[in-house]
N, C-alpha and C. Protein backbone atom coordinates (compact mmCIF):
# COMPACT_ATOMS: atom_id res chain seq x y z
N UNK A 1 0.84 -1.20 0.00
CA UNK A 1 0.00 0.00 0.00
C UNK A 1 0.87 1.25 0.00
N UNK A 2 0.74 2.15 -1.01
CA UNK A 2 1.38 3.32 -1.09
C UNK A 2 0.13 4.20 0.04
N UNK A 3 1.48 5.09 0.38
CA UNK A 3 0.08 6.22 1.13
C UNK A 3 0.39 7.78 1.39
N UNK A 4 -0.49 8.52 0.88
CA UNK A 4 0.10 10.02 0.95
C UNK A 4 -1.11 10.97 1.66
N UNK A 5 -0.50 12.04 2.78
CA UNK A 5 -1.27 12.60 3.46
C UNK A 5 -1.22 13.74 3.13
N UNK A 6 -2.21 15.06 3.20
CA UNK A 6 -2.41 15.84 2.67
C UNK A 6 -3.28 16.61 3.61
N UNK A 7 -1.97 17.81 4.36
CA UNK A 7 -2.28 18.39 5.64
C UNK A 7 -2.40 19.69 5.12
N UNK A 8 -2.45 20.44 6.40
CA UNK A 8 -2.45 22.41 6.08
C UNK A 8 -2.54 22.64 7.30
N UNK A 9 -2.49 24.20 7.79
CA UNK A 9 -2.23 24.82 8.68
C UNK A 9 -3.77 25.54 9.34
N UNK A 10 -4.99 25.57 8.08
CA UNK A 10 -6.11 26.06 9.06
C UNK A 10 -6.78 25.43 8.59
N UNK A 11 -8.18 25.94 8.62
CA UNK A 11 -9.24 25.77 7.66
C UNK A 11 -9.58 26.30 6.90
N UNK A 12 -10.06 25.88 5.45
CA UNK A 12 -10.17 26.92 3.94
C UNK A 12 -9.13 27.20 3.37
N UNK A 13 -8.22 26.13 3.70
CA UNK A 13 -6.99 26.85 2.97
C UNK A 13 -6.88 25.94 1.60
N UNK A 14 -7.40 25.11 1.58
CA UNK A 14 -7.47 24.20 -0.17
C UNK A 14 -6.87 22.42 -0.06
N UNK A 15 -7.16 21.66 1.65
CA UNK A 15 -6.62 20.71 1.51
C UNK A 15 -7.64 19.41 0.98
N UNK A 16 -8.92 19.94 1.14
CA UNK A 16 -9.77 19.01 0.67
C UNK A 16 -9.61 19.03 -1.29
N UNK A 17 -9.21 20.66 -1.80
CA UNK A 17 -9.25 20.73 -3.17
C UNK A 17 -8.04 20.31 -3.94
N UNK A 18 -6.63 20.37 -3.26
CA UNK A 18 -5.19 19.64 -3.43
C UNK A 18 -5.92 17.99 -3.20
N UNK A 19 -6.47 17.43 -2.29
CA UNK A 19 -7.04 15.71 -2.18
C UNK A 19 -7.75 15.83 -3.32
N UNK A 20 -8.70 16.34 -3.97
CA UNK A 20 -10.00 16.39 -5.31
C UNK A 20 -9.13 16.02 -6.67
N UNK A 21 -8.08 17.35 -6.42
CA UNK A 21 -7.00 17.68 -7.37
C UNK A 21 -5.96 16.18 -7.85
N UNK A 22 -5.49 16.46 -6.96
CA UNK A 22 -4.55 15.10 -7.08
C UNK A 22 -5.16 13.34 -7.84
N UNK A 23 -6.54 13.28 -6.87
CA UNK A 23 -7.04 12.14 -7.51
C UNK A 23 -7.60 12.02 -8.75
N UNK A 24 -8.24 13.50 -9.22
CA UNK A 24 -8.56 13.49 -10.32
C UNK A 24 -7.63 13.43 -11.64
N UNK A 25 -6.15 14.06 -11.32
CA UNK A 25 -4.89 14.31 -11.88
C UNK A 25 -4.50 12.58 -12.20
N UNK A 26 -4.74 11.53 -11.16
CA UNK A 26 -3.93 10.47 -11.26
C UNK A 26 -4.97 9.54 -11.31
N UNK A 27 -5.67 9.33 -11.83
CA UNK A 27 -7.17 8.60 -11.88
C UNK A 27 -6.65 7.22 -11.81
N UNK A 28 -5.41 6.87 -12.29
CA UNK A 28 -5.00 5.12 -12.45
C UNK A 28 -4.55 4.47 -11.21
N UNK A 29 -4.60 5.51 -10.25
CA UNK A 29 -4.00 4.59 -9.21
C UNK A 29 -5.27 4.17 -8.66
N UNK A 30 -6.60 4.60 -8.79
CA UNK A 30 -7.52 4.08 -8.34
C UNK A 30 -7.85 4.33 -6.61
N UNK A 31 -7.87 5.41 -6.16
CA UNK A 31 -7.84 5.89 -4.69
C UNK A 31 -8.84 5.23 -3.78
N UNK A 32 -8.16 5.17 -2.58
CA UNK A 32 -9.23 4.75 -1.43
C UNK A 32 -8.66 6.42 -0.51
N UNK A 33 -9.75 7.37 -0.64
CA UNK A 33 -9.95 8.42 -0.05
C UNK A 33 -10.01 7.98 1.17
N UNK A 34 -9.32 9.28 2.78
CA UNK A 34 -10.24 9.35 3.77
C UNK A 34 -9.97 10.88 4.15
N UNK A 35 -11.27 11.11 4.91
CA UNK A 35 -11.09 12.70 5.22
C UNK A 35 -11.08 12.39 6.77
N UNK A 36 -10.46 13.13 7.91
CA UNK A 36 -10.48 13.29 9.39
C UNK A 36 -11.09 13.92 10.03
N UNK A 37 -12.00 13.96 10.60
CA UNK A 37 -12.54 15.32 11.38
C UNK A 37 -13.01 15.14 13.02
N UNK A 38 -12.35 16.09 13.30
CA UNK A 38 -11.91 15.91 15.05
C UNK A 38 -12.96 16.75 15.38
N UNK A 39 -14.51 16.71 16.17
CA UNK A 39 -14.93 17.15 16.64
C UNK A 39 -14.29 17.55 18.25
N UNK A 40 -15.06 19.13 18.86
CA UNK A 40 -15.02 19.34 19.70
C UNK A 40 -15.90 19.30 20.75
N UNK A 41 -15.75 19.38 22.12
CA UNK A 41 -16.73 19.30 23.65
C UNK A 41 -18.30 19.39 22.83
N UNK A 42 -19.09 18.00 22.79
CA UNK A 42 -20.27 18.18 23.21
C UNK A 42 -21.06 18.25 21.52
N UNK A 43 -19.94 17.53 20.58
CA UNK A 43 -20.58 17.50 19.28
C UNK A 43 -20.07 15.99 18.77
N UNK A 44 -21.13 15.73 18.60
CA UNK A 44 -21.44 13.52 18.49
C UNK A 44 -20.68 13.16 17.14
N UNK A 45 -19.62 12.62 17.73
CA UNK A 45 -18.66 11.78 16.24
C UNK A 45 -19.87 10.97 15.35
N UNK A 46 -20.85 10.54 16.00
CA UNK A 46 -21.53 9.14 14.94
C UNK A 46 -22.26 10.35 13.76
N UNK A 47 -22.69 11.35 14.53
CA UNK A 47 -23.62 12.27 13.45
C UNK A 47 -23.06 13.80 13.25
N UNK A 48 -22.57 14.25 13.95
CA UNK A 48 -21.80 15.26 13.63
C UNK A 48 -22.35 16.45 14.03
N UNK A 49 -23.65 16.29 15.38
CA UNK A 49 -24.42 16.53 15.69
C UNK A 49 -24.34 17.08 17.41
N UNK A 50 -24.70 18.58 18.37
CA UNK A 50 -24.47 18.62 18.73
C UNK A 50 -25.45 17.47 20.05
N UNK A 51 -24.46 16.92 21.34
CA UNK A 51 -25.22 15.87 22.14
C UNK A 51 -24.11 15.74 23.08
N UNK A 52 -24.96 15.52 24.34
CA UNK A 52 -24.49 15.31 25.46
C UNK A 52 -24.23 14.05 25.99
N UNK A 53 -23.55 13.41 25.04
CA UNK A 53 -23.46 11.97 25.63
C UNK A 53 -21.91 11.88 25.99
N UNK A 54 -21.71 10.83 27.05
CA UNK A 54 -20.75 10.67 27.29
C UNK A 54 -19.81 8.84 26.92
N UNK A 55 -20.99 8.18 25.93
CA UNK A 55 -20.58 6.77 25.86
C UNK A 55 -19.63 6.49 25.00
N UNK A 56 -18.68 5.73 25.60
CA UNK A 56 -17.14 4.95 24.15
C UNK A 56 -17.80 5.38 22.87
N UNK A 57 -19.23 4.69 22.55
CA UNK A 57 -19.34 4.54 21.24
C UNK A 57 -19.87 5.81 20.29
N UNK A 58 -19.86 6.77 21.29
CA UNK A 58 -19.94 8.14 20.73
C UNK A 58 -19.09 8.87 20.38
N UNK A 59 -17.60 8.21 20.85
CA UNK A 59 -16.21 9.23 20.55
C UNK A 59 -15.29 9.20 19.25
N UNK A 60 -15.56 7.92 18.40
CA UNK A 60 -15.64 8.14 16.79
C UNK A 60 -16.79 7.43 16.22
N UNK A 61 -16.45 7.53 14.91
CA UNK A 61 -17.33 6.73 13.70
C UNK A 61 -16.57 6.85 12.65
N UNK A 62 -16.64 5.70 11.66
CA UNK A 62 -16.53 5.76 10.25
C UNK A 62 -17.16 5.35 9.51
N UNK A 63 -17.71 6.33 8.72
CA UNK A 63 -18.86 5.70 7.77
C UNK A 63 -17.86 5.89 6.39
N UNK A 64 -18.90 4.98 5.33
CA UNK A 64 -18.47 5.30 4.08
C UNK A 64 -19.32 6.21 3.14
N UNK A 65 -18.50 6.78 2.20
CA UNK A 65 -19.41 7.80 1.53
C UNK A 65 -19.69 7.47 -0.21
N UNK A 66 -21.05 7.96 -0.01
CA UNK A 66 -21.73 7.07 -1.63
C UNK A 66 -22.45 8.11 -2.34
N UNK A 67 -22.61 9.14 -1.45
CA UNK A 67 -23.22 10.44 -2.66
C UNK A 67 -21.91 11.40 -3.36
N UNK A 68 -22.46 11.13 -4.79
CA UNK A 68 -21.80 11.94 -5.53
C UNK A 68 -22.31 13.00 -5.93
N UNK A 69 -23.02 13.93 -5.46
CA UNK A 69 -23.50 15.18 -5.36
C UNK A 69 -22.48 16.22 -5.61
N UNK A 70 -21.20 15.89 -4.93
CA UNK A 70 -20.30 16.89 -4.26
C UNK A 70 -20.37 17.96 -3.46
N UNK A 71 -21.49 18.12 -2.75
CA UNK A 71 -21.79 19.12 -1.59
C UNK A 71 -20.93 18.37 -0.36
N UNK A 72 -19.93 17.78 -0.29
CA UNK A 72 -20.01 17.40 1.11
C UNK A 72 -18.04 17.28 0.56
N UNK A 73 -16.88 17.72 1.53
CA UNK A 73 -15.70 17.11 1.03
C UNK A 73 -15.55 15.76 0.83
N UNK A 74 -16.09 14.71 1.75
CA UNK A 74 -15.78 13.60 1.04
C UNK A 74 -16.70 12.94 -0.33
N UNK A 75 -17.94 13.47 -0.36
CA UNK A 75 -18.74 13.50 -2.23
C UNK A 75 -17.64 13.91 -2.85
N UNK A 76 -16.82 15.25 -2.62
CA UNK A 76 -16.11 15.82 -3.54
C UNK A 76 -14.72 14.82 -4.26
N UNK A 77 -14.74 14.04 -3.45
CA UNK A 77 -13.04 12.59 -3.40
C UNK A 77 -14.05 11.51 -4.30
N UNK A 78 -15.35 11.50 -4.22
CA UNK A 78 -15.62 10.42 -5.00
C UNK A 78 -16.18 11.00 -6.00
N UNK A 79 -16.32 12.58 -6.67
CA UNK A 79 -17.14 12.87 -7.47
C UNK A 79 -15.46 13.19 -8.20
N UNK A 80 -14.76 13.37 -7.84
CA UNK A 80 -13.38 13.50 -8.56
C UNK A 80 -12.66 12.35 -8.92
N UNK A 81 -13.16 10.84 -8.45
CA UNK A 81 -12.62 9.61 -9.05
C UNK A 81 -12.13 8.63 -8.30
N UNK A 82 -12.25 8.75 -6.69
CA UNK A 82 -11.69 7.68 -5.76
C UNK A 82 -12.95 6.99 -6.20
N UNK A 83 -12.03 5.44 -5.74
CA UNK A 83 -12.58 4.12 -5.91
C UNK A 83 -13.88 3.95 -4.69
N UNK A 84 -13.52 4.23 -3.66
CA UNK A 84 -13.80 4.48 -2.52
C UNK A 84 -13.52 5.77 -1.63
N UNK A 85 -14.63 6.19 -0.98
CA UNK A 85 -13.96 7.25 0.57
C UNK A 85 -14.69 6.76 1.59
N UNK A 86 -14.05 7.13 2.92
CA UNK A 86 -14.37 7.04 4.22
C UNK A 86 -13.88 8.64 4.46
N UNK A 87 -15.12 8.87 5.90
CA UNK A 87 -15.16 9.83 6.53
C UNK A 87 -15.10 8.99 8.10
N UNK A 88 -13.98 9.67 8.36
CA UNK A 88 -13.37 9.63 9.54
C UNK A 88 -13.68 10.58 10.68
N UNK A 89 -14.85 10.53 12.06
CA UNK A 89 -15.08 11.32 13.01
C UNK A 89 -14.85 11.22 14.37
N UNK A 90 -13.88 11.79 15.18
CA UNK A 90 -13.46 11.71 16.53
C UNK A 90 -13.95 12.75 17.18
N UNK A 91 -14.00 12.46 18.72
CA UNK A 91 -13.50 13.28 19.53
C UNK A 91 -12.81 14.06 19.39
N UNK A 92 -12.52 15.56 19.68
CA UNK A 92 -10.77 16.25 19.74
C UNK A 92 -10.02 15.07 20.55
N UNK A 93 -8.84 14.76 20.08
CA UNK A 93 -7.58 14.11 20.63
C UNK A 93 -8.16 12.64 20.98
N UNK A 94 -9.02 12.18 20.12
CA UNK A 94 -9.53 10.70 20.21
C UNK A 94 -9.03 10.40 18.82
N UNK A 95 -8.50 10.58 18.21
CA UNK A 95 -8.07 9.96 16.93
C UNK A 95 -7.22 8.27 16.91
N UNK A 96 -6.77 7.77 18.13
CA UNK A 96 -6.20 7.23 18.27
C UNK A 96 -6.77 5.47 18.42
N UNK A 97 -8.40 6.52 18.82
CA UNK A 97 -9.36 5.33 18.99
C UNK A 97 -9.89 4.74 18.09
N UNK A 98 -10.06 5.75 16.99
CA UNK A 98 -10.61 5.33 15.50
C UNK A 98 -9.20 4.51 14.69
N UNK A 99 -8.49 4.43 14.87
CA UNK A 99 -6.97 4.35 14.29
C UNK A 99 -7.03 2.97 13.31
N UNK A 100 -7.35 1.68 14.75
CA UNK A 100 -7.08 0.29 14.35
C UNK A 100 -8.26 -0.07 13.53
N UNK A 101 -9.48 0.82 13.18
CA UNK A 101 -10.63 0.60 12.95
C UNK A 101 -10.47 1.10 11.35
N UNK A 102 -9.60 2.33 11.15
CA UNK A 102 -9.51 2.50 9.70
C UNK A 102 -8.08 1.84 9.28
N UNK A 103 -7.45 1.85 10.02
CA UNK A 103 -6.02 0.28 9.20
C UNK A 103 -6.83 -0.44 8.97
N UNK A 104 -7.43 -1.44 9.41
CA UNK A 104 -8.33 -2.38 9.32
C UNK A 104 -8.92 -2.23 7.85
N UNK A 105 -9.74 -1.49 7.56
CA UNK A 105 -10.10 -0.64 6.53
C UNK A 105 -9.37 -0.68 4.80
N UNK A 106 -8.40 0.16 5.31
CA UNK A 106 -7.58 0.63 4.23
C UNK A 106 -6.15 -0.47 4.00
N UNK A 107 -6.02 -1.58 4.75
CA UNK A 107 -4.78 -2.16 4.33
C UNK A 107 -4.68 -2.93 3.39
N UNK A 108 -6.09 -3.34 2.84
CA UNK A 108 -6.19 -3.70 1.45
C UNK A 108 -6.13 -3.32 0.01
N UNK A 109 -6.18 -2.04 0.39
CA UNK A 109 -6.09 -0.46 -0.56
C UNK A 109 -4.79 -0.39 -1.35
N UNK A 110 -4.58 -0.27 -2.52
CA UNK A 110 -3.52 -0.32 -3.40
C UNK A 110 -2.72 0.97 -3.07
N UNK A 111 -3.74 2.22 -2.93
CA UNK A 111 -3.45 3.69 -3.13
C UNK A 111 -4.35 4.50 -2.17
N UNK A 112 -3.63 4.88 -1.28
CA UNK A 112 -4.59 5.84 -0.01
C UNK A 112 -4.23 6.93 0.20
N UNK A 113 -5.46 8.06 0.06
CA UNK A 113 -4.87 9.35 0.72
C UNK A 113 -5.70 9.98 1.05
N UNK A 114 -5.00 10.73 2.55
CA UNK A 114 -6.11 10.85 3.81
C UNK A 114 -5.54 12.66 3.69
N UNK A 115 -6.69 13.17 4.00
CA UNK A 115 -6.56 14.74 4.17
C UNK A 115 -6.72 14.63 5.98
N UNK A 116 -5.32 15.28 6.85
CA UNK A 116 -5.25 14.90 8.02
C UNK A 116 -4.22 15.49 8.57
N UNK A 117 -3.66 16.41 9.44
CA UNK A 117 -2.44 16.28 9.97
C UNK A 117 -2.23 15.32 11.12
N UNK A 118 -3.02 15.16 12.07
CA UNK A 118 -3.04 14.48 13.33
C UNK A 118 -2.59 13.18 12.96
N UNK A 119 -3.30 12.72 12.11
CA UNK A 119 -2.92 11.04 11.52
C UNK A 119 -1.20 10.44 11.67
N UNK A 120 -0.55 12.22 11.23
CA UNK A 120 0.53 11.67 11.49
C UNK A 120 1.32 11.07 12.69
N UNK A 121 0.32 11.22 14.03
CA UNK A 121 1.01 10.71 14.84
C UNK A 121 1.09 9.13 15.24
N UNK A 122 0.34 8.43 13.93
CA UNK A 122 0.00 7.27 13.71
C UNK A 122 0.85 6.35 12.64
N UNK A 123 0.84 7.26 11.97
CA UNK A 123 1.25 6.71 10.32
C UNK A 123 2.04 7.40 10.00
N UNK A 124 3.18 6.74 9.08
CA UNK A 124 4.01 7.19 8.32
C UNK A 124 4.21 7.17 6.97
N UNK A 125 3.50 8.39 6.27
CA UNK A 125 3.17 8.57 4.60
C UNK A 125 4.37 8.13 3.58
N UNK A 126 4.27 7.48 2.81
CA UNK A 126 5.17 7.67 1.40
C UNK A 126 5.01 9.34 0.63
N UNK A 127 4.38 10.14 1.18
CA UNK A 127 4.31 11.31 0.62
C UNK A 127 3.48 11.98 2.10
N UNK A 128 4.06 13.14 2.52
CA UNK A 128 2.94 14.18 3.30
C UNK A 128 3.45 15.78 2.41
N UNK A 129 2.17 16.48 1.96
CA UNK A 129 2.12 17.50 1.82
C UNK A 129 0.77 18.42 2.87
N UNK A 130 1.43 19.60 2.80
CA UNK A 130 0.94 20.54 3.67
C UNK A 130 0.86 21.68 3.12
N UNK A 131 -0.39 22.18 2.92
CA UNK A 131 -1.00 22.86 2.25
C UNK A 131 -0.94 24.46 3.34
N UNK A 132 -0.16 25.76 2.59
CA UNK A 132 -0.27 26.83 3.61
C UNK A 132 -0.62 27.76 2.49
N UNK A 133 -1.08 29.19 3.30
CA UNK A 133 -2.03 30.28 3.25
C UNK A 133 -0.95 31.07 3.24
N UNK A 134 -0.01 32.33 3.46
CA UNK A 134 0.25 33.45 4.46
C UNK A 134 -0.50 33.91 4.86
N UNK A 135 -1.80 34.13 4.07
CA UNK A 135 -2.79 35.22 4.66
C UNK A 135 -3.59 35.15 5.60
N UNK A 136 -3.70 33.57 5.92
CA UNK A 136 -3.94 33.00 7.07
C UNK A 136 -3.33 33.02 8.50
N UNK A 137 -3.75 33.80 9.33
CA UNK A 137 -3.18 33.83 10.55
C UNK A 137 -2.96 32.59 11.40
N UNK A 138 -4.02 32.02 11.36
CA UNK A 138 -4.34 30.84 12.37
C UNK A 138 -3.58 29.61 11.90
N UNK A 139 -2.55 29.10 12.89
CA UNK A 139 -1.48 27.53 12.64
C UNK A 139 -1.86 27.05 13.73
N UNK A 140 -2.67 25.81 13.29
CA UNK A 140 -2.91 24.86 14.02
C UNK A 140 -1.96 23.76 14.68
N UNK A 141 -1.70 24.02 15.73
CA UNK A 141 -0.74 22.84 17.01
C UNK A 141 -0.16 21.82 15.75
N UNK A 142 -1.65 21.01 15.69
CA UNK A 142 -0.67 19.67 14.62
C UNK A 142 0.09 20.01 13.16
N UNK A 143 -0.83 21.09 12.49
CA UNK A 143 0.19 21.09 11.49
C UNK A 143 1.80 22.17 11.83
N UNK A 144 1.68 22.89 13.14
CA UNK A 144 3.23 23.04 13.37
C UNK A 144 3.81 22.10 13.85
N UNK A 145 3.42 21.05 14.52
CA UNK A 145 4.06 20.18 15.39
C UNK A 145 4.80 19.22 13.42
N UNK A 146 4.21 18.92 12.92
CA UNK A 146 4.65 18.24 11.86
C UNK A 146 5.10 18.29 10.43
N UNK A 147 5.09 20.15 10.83
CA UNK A 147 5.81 20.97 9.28
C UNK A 147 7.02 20.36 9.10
N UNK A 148 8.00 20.14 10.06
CA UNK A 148 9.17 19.77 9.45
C UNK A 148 9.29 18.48 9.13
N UNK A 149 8.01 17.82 8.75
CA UNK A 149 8.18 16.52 8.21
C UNK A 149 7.59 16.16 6.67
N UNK A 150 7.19 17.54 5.89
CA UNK A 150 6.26 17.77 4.84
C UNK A 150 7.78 17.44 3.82
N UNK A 151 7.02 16.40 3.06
CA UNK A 151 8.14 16.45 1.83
C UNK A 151 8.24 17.25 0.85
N UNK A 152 7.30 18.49 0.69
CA UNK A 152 7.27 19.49 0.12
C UNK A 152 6.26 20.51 0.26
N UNK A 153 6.11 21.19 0.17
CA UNK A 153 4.92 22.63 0.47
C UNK A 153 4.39 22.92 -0.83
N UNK A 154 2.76 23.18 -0.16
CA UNK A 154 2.07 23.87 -1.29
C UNK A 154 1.87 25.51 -0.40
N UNK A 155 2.02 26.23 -1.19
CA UNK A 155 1.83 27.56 -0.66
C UNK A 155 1.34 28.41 -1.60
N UNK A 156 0.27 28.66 -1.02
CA UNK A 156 -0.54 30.21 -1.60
C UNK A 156 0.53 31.42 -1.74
N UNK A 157 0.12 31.70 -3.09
CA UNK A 157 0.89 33.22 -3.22
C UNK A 157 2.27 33.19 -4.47
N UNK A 158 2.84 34.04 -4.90
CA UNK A 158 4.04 34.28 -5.41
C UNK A 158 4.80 34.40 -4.54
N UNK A 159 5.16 34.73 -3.04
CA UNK A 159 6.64 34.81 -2.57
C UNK A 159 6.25 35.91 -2.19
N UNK A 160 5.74 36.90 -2.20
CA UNK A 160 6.40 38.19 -2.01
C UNK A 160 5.07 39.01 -1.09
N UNK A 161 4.50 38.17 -0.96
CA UNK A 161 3.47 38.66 0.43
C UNK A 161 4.17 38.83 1.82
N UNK A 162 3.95 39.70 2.39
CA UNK A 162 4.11 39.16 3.93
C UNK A 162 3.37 38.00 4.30
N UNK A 163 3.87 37.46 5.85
CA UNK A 163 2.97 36.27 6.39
C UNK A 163 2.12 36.97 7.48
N UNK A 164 1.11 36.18 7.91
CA UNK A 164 -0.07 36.89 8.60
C UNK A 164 0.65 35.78 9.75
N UNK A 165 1.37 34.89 9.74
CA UNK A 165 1.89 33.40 10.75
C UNK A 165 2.48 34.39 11.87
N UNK A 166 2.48 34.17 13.12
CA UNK A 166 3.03 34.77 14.15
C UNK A 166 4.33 33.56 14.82
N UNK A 167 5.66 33.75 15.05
CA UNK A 167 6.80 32.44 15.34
C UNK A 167 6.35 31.39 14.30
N UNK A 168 6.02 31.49 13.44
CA UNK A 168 6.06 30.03 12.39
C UNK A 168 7.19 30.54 11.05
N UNK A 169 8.22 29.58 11.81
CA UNK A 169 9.82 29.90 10.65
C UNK A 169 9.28 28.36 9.14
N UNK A 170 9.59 28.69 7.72
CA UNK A 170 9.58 27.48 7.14
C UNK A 170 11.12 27.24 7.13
N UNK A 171 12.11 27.64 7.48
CA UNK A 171 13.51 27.37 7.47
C UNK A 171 13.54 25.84 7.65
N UNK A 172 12.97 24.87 8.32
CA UNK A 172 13.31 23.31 8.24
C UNK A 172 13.00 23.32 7.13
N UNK A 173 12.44 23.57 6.77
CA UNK A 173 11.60 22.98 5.02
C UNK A 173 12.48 23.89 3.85
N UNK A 174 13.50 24.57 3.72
CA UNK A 174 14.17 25.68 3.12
C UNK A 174 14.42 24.45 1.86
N UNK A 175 15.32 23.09 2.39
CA UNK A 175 15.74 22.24 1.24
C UNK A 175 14.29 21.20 0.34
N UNK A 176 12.91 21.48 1.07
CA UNK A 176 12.19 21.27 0.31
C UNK A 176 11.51 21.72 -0.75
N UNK A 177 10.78 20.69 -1.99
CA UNK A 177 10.63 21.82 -2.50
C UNK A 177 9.31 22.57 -2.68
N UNK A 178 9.13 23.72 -2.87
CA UNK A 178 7.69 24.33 -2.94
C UNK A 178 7.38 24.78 -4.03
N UNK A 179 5.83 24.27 -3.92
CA UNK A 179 5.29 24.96 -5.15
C UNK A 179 3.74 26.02 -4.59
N UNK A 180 4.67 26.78 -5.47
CA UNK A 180 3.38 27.83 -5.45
C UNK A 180 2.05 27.74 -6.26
N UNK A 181 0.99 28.21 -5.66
CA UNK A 181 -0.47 28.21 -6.12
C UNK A 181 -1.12 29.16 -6.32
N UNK A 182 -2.12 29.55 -7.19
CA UNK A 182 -2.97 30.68 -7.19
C UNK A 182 -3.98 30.10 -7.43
N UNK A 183 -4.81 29.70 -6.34
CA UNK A 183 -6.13 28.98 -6.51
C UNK A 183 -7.46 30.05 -7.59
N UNK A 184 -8.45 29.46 -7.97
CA UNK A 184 -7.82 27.82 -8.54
C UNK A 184 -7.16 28.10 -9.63
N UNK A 185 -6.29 26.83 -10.00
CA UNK A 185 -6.48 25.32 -9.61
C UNK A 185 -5.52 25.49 -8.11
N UNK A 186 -5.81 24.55 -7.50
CA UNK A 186 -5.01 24.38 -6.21
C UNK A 186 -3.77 23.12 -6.29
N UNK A 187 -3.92 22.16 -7.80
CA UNK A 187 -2.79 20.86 -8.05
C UNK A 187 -2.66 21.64 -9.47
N UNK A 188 -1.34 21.93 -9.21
CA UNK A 188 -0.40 22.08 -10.63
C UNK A 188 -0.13 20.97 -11.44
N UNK A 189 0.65 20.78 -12.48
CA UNK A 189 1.32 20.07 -13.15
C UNK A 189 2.59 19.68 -12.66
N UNK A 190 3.48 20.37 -11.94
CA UNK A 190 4.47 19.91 -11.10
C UNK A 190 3.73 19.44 -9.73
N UNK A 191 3.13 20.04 -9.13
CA UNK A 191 2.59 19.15 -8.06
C UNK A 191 2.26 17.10 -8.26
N UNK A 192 1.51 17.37 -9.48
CA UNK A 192 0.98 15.99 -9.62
C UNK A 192 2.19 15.23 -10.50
N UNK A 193 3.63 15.95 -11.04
CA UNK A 193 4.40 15.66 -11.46
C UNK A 193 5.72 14.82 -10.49
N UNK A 194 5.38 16.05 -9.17
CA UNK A 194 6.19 15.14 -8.01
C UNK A 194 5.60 13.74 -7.12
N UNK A 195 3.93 13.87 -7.48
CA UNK A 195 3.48 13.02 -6.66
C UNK A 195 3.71 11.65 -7.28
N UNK A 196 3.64 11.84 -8.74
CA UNK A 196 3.71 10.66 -9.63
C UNK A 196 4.86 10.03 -9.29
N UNK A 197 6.48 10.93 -9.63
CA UNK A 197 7.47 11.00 -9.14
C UNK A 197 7.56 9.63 -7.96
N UNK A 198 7.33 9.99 -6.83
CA UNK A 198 7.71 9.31 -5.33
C UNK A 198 6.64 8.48 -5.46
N UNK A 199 5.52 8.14 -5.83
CA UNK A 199 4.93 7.09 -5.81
C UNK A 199 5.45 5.88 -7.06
N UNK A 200 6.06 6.09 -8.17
CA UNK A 200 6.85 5.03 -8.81
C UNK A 200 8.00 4.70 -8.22
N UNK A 201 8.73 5.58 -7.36
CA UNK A 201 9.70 5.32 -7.04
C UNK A 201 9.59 4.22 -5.88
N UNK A 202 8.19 4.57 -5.36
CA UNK A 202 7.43 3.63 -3.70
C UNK A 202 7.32 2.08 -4.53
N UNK A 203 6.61 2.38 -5.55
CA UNK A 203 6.45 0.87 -6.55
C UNK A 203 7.56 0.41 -6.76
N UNK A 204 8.64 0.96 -7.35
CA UNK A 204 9.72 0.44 -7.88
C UNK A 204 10.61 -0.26 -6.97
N UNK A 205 10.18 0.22 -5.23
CA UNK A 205 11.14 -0.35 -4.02
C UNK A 205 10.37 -1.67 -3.73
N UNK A 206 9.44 -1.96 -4.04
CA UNK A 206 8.79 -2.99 -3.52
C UNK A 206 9.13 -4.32 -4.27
């Protein structure tokens, strides 16, 4: 199983449309999508719904997703060409519980890619990209905790913006490489050029 994760620093910054992008770009690998979503205090993983429960079986869920509508990010992974998606729902900082429940899942999967930073404290990608803003103020804990592990950056902008980031250096990432975006499109031709890249190279080691 090849596997590539596909993080960012807030919300709205284009990681569900880089996941759309990519699968639609590489249609042959045949994707098993998953999207993550960490609810907070007092909103129900099974429905996504706010509830006061306090039982195990309320602190994730994974369902699978079958409307191709595309109103929903994970419609959008199967209306762009995954074989399959799962939507992945925790607790905040319960991700760990859902974990053995989507391996389980996906280890049959030729080609997987999960829009997620947290995941990484689970798994270790054949590809992680991390999708950033400048104009975006807000850096979320996990995607600083795991910038310096992005095998390359997607970044909004030409270069020559200021950053809206307050202490967020990309200096670990200086020898990676980045590509710039001007949404849309949010997947370039070099983007899906490097992904192709490290995933033959993942085939070719096996």
């Amino acid at each position: 199983m090849s596997l590539i994760v596909i993080g960012g620093h807030s919300r709205n910054v284009g990681k569900t449309s880089v996941v759309a992008g990519l699968i639609t770009a590489l249609r042959e690998f045949e994707w098993t999508a998953a999207k993550i979503t960490q609810y907070g205090h007092g909103i129900c993983s099974a429905n996504g719904k706010v509830c006061n429960c306090a039982t195990s079986e309320h602190s994730w869920a994974i369902s699978e997703e079958r409307d191709r509508s595309g109103e929903s990010d994970t419609s959008r992974f199967l209306l762009a060409g995954a074989s399959r998606v799962l939507w992945v729902r925790t607790e905040q900082g319960k991700l760990g519980l859902a974990m053995p429940a989507l391996q389980a899942k996906i280890k049959d999967a030729g080609h997987v890619i999960l829009e997620s930073n947290s995941v990484l404290q689970f798994l270790r990608p054949d590809i992680y990209l991390t999708v950033l803003d400048p104009a975006t103020a807000d850096f979320k804990k996990s995607a600083r905790e795991f910038l310096d592990r992005a095998d390359a950056l997607i970044l909004h902008g030409k270069g020559t913006e200021e950053s809206a980031w307050n202490r967020v250096s990309l200096n670990p990432n200086k020898d990676r490489p980045i590509f710039r975006i001007s949404p849309p499109p949010y997947v370039t031709s070099e983007v899906v050029a490097f992904v192709k890249g490290r995933l033959a190279e993942r085939i070719a080691g096996n």
